[in-house]
PDB file of N, CA and C in Angstrom:
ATOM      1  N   UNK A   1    -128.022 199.804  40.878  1.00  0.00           N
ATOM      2  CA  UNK A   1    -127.794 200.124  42.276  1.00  0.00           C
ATOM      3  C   UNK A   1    -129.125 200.220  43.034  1.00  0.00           C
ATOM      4  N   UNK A   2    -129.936 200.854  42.706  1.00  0.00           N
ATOM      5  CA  UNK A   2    -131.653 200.962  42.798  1.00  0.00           C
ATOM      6  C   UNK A   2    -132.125 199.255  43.127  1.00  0.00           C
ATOM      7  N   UNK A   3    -131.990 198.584  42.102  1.00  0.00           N
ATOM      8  CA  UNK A   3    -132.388 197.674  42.884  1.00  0.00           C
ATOM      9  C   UNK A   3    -131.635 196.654  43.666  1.00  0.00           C
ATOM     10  N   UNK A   4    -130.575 196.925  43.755  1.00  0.00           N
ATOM     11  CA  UNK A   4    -129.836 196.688  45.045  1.00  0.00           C
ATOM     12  C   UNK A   4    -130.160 196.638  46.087  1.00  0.00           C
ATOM     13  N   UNK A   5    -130.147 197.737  46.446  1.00  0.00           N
ATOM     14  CA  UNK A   5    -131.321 198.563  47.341  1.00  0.00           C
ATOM     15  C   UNK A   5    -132.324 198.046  47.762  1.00  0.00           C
ATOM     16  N   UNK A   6    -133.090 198.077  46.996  1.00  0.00           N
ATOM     17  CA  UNK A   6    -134.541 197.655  47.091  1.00  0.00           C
ATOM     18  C   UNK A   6    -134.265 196.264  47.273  1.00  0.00           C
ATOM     19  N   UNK A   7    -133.974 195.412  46.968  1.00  0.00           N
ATOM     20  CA  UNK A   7    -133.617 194.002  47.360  1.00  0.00           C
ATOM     21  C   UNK A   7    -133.584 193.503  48.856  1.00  0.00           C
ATOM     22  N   UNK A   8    -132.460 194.452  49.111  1.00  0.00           N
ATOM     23  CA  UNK A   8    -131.951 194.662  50.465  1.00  0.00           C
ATOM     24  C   UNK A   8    -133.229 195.050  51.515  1.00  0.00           C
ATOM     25  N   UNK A   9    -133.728 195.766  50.869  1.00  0.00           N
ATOM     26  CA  UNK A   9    -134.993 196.236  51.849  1.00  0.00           C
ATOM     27  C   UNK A   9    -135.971 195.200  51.874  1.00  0.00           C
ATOM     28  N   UNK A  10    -136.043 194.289  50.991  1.00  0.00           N
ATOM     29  CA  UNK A  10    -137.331 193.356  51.109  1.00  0.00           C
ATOM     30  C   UNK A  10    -136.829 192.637  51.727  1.00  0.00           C
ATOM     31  N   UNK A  11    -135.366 191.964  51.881  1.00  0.00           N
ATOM     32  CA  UNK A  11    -134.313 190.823  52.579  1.00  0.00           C
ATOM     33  C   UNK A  11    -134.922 191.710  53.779  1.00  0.00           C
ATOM     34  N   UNK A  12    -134.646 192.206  54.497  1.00  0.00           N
ATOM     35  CA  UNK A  12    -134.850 193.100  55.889  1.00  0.00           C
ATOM     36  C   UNK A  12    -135.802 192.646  56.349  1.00  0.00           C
ATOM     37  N   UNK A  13    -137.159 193.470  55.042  1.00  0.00           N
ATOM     38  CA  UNK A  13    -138.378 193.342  56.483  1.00  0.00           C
ATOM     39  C   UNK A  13    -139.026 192.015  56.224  1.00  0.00           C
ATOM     40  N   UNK A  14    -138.385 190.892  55.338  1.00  0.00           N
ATOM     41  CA  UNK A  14    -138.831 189.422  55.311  1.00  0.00           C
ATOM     42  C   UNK A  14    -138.197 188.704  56.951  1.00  0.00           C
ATOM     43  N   UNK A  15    -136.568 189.349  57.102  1.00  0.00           N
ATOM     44  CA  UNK A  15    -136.303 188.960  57.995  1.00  0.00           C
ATOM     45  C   UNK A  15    -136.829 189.306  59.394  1.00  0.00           C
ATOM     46  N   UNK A  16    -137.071 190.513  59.508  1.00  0.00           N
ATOM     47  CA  UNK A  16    -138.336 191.122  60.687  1.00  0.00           C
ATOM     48  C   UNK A  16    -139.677 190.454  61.381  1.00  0.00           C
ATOM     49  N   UNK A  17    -140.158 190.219  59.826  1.00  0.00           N
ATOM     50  CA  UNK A  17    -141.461 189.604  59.761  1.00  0.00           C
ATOM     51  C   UNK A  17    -140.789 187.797  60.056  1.00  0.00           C
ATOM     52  N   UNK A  18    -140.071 187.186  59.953  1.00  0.00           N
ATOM     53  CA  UNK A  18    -139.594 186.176  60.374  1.00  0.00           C
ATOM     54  C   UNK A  18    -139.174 186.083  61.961  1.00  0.00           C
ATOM     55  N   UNK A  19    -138.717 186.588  62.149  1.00  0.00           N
ATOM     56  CA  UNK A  19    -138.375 187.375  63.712  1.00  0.00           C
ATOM     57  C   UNK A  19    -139.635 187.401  64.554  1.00  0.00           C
ATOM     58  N   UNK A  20    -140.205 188.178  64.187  1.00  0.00           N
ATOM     59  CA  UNK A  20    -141.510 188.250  64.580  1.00  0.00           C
ATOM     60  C   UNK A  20    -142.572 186.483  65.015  1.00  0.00           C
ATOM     61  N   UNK A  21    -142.381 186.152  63.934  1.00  0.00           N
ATOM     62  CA  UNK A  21    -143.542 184.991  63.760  1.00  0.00           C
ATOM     63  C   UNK A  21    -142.832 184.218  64.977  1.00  0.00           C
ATOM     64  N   UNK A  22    -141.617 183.410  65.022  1.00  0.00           N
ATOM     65  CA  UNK A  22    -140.997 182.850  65.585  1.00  0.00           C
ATOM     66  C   UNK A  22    -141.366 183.511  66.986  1.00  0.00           C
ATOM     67  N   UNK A  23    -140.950 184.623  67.022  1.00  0.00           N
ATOM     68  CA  UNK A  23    -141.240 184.971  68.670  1.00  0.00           C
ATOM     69  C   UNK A  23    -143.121 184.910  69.760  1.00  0.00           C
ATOM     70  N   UNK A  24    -144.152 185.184  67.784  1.00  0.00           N
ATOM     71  CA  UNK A  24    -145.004 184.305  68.190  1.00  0.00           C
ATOM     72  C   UNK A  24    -145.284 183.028  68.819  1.00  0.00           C
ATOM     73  N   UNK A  25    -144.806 182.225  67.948  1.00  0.00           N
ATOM     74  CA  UNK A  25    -145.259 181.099  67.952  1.00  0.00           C
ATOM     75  C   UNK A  25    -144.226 180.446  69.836  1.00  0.00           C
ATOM     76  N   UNK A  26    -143.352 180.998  69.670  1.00  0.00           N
ATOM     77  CA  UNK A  26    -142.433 180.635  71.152  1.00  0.00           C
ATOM     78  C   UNK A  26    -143.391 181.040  72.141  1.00  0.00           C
ATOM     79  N   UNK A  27    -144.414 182.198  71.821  1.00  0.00           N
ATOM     80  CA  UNK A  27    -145.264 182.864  73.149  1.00  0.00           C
ATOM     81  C   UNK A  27    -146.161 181.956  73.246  1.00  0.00           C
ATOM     82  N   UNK A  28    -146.923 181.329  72.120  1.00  0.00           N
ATOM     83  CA  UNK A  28    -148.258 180.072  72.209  1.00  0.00           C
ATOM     84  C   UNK A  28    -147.795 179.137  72.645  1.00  0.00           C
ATOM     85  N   UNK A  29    -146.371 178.794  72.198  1.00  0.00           N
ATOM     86  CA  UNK A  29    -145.905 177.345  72.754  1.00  0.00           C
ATOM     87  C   UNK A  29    -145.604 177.354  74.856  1.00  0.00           C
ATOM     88  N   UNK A  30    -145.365 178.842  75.008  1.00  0.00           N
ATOM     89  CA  UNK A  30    -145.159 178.622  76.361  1.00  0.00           C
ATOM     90  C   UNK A  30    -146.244 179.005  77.486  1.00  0.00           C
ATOM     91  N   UNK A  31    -147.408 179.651  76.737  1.00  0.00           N
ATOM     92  CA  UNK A  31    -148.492 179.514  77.163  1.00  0.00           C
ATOM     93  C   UNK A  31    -149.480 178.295  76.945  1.00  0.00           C
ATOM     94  N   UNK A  32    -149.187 177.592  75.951  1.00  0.00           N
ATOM     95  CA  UNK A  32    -149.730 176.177  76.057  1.00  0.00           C
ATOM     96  C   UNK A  32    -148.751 174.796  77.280  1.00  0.00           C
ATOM     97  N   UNK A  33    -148.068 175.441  77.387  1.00  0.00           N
ATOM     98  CA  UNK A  33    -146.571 174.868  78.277  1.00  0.00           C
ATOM     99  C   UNK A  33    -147.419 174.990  79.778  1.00  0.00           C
ATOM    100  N   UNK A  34    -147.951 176.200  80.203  1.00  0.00           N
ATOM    101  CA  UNK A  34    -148.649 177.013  81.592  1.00  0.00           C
ATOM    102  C   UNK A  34    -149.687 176.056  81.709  1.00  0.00           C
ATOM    103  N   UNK A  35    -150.675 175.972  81.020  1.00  0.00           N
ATOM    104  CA  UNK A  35    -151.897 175.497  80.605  1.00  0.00           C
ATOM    105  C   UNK A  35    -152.030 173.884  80.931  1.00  0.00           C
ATOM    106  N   UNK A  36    -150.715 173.334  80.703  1.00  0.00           N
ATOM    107  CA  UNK A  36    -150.434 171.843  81.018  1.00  0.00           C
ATOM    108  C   UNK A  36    -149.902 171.694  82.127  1.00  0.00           C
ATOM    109  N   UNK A  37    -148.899 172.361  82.237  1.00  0.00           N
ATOM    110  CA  UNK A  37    -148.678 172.270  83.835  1.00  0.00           C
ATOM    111  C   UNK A  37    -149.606 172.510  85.235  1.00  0.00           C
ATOM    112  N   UNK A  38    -150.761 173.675  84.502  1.00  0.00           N
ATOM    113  CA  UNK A  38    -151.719 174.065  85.464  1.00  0.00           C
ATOM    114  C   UNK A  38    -152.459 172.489  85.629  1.00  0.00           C
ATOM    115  N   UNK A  39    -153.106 172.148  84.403  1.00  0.00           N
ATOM    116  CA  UNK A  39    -153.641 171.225  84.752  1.00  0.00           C
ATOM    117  C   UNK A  39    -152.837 169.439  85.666  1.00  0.00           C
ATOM    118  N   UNK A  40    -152.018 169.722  85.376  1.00  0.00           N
ATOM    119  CA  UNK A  40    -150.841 168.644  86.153  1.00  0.00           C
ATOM    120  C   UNK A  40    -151.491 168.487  87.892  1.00  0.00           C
ATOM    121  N   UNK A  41    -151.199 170.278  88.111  1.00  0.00           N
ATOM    122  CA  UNK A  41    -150.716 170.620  89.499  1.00  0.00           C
ATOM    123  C   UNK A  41    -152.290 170.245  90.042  1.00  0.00           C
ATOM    124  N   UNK A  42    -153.696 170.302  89.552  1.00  0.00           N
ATOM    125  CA  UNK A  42    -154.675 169.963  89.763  1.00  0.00           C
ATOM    126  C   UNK A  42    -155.032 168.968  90.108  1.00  0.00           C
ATOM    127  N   UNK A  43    -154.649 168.114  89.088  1.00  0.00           N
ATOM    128  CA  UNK A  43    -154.966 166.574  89.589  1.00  0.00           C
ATOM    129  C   UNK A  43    -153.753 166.182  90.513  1.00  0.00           C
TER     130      UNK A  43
END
């Protein structure tokens, strides 16, 4: 049952830490998104 448990808890904060990265990588992608458009509106 113990490591049941404990299983469960590593499933969790793998999924967290997955959660996480993804919501990184969506923030670089839409600040590299800004960055191109800025330069668009320039020329």
């Amino acid at each position: 049952m113990k490591s049941l448990i404990g299983l469960m808890m590593v499933a969790s904060l793998l999924t967290l830490a997955g959660c996480n990265t993804v919501k990184g990588v969506g923030q670089d992608l839409q600040k590299a998104g800004s960055a191109i458009e800025g330069a668009a509106k320039k020329n």
